[in-house]
Protein backbone atom coordinates (compact mmCIF):
# COMPACT_ATOMS: atom_id res chain seq x y z
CA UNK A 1 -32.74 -8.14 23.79
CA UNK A 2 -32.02 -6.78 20.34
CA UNK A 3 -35.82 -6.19 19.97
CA UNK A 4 -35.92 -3.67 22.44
CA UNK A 5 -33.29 -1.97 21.52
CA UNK A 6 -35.08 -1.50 17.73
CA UNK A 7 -38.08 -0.66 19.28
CA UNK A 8 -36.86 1.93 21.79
CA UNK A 9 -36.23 4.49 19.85
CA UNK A 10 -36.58 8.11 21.75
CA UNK A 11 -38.52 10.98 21.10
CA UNK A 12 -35.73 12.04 18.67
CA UNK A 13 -36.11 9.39 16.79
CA UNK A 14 -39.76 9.12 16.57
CA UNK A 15 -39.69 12.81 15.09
CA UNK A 16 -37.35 11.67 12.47
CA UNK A 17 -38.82 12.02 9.21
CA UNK A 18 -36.06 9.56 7.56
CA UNK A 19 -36.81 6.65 10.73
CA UNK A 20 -40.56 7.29 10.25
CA UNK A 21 -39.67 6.12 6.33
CA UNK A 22 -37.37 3.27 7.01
CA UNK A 23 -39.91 2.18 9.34
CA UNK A 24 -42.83 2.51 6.99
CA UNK A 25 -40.94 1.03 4.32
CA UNK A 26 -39.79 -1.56 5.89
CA UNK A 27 -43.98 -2.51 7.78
CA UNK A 28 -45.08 -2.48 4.60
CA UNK A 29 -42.74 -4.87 2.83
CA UNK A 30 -43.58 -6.97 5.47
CA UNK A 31 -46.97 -6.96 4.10
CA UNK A 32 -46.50 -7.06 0.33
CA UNK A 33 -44.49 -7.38 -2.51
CA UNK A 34 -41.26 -4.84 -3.35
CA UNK A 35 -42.95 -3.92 -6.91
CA UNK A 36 -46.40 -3.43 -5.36
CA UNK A 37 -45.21 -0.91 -2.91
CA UNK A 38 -45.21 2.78 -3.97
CA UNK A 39 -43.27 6.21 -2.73
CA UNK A 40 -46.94 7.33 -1.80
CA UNK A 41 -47.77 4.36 0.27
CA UNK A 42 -44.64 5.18 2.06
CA UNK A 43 -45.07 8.69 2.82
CA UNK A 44 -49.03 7.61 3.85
CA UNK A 45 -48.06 5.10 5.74
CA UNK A 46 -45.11 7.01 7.93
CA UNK A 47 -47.54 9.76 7.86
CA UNK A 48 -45.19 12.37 5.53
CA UNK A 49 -45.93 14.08 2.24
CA UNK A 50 -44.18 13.12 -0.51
CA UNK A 51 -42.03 16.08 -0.57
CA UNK A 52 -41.48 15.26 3.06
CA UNK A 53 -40.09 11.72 1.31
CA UNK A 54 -38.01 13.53 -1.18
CA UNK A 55 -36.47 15.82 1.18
CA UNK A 56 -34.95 12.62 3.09
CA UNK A 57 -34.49 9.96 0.52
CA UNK A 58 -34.47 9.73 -3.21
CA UNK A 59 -35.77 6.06 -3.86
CA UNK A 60 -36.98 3.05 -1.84
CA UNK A 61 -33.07 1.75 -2.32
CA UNK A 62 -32.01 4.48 -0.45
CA UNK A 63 -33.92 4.18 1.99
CA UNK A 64 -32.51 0.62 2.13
CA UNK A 65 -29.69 1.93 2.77
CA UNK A 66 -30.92 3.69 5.65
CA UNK A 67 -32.24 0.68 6.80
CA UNK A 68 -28.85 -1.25 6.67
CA UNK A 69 -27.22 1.95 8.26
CA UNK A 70 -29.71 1.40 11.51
CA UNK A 71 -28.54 -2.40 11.59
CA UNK A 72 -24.97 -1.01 11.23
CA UNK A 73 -25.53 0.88 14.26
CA UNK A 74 -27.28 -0.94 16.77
CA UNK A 75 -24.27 -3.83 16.12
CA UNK A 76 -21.39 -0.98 16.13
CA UNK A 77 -23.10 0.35 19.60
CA UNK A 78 -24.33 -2.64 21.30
CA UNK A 79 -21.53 -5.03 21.31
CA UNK A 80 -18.91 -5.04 24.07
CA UNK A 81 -15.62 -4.16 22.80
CA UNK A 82 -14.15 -7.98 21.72
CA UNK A 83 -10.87 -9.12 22.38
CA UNK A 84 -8.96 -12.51 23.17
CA UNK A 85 -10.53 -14.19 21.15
CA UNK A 86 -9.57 -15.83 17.39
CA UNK A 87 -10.18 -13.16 14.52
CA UNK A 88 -12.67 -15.83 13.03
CA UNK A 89 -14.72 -16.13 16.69
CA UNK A 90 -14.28 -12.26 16.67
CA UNK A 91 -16.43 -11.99 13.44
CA UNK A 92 -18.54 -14.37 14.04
CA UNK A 93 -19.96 -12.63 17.03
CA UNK A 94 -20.31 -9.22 15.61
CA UNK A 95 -22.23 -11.22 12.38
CA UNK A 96 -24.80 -13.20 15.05
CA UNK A 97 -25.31 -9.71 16.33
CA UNK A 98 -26.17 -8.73 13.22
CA UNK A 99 -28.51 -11.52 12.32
CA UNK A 100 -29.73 -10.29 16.07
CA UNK A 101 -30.62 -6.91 15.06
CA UNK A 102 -32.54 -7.80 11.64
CA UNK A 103 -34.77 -10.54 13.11
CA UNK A 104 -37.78 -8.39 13.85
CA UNK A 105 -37.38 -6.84 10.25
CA UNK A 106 -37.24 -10.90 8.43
CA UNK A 107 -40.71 -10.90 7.09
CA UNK A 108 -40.04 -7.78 5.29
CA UNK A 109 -36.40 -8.85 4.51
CA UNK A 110 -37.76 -12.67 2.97
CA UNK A 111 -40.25 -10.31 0.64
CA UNK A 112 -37.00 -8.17 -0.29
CA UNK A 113 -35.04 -11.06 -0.97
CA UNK A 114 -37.56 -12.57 -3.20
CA UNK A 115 -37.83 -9.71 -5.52
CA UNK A 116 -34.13 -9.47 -5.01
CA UNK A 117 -33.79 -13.24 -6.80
CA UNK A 118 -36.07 -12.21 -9.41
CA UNK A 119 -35.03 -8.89 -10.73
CA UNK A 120 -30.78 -9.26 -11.80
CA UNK A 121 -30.71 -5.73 -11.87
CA UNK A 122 -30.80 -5.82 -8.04
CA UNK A 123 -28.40 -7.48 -6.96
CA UNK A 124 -25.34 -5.21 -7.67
CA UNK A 125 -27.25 -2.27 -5.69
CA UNK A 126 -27.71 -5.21 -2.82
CA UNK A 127 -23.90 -6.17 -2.76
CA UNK A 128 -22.80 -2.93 -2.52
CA UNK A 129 -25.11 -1.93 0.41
CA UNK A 130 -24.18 -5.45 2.10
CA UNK A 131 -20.41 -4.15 1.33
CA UNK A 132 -20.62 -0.69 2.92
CA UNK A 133 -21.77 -2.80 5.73
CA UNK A 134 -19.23 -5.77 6.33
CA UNK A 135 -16.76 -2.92 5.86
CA UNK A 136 -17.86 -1.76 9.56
CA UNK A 137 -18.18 -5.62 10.62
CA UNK A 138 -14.80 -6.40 9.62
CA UNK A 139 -13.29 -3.38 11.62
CA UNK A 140 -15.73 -4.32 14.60
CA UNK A 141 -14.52 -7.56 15.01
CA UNK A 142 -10.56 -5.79 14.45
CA UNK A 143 -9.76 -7.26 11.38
CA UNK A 144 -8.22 -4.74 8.58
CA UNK A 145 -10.29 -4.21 5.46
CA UNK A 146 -7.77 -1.70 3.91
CA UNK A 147 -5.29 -2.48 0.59
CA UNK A 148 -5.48 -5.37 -1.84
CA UNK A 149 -6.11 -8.13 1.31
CA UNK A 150 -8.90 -6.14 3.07
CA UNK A 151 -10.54 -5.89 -0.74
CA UNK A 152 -10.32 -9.76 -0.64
CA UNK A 153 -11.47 -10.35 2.86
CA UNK A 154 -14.54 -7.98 1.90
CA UNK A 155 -15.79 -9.15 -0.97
CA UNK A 156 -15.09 -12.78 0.18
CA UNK A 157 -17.00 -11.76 3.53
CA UNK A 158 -20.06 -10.77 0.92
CA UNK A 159 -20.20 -13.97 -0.48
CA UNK A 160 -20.36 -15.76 2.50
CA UNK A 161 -22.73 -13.28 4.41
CA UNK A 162 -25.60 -13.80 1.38
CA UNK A 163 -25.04 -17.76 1.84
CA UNK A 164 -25.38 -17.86 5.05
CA UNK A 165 -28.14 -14.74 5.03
CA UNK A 166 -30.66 -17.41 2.99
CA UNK A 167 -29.91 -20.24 5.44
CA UNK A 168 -31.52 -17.15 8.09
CA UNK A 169 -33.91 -16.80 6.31
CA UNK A 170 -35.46 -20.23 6.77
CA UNK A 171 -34.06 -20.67 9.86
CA UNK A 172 -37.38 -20.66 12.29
CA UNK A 173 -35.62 -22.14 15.18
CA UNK A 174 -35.36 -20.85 18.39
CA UNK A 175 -31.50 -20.56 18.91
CA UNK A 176 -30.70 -19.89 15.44
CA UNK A 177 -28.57 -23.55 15.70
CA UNK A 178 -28.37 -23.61 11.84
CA UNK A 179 -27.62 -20.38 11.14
CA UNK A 180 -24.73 -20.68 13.35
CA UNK A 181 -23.28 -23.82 11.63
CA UNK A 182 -23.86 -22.13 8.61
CA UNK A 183 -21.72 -19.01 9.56
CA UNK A 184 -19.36 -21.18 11.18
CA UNK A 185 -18.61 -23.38 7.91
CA UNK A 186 -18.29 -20.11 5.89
CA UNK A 187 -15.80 -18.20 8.23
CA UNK A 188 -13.95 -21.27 8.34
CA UNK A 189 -13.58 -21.73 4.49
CA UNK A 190 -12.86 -17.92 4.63
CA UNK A 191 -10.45 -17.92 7.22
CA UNK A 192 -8.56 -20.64 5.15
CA UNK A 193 -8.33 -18.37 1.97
CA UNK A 194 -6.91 -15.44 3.25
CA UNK A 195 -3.82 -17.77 4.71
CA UNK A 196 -3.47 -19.22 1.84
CA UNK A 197 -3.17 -15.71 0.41
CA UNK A 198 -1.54 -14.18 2.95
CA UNK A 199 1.29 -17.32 2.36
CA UNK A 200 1.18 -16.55 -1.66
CA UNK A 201 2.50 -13.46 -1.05
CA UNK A 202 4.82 -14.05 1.50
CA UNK A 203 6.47 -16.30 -0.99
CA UNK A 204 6.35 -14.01 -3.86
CA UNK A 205 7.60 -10.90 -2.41
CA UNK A 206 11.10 -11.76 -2.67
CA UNK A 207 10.47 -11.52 -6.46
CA UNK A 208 7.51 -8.72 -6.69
CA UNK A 209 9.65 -6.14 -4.38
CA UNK A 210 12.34 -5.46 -7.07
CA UNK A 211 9.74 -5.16 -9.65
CA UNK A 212 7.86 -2.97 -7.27
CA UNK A 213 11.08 -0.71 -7.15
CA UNK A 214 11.57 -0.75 -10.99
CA UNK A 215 8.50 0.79 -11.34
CA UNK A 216 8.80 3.33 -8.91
CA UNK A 217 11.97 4.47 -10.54
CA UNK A 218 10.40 4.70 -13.93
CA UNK A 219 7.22 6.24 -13.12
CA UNK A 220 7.85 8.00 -9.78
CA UNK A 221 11.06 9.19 -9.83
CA UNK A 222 11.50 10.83 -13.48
């Protein structure tokens, strides 16, 4: 189901200079190696000059990010509105949905990843992109990724999501059984952290409040 909706794209979007890159970039990393692909053999390939390239993205990461931007969307728009449910079941849908969306892009996501592993320098530009991400998840699935908690729950939600993203990668079975345990076992572990957070400073505010106020006299209020 999730493949049509990536294929079907409209007239719009097929006259989109920036989809015509993500999906050039993204064919030929299917094909080859990150290093061995150039900015020309993008802009040949989606059928764009280069200044055609320039004028819509900066760099091959960026267009990554346009990339993880499409994903965002087709899991923001094509999920029913979720409710009833337990916070963890909540994100665990809108994450499957996401693993949905990028399966016709995994060849050229394993290749990604592989260069990814090898190059250190990477993987912060990665995170970051997978954080401007789970940032949406979180607030799909109606869990709060504001203040000092939310900063937890999001970077913790990283950690897991690249865990269980490699398990995805290698998982060639039909109904995705052990990605799903995989995802399952890390929301779980998750889930258990933030309470044991969330019951840290329950405990503590008692003691943190007046120090809280002290400080806003002294700093606010002079």
């Amino acid at each position: 189901m999730t493949k049509g909706k990536n294929e079907e794209k409209g007239p719009q979007a097929k006259s989109d200079p920036r989809e015509k890159i993500i999906d050039a970039l993204m064919g030929l990393a299917a094909e080859r190696g990150w290093d061995e692909i150039s900015l020309a053999d993008v802009a040949d390939r989606a059928g764009l000059t280069l200044a055609q390239f320039r004028d819509s993205f900066p760099s091959k990461g960026a267009v990554l990010g346009g990339f993880s931007r499409r994903i965002d969307k087709i899991v923001l728009e094509g999920g029913e509105k979720l409710g009833g449910e337990s916070a963890k079941d909540r994100l665990f849908d809108v994450l499957m949905r996401r693993f949905d969306a990028m399966t016709p892009y995994k060849p050229a996501l394993k290749n990604i990843n592989d260069w990814a592993m090898h190059d250190p320098l990477a993987l912060p530009a990665l995170n970051q992109l997978a954080l401007n991400s789970l940032r949406f998840m979180l607030e799909a699935a109606g869990l709060n990724s504001e203040g000092p908690l939310g900063t937890l729950k999001l970077q913790g939600l990283a950690l897991s999501w690249t865990r269980v993203f490699h398990v995805w990668l290698a998982d060639d079975s039909e109904d995705g059984a052990r990605t799903m345990a995989a995802l399952d076992k890390e929301l779980a572990r998750g889930e258990d952290l933030v309470e044991r957070v969330e019951d840290a400073r329950r405990r503590l505010a008692p003691f943190t409040a007046p120090l809280i106020g002290l400080a806003e006299r002294i700093f606010v209020n002079r």
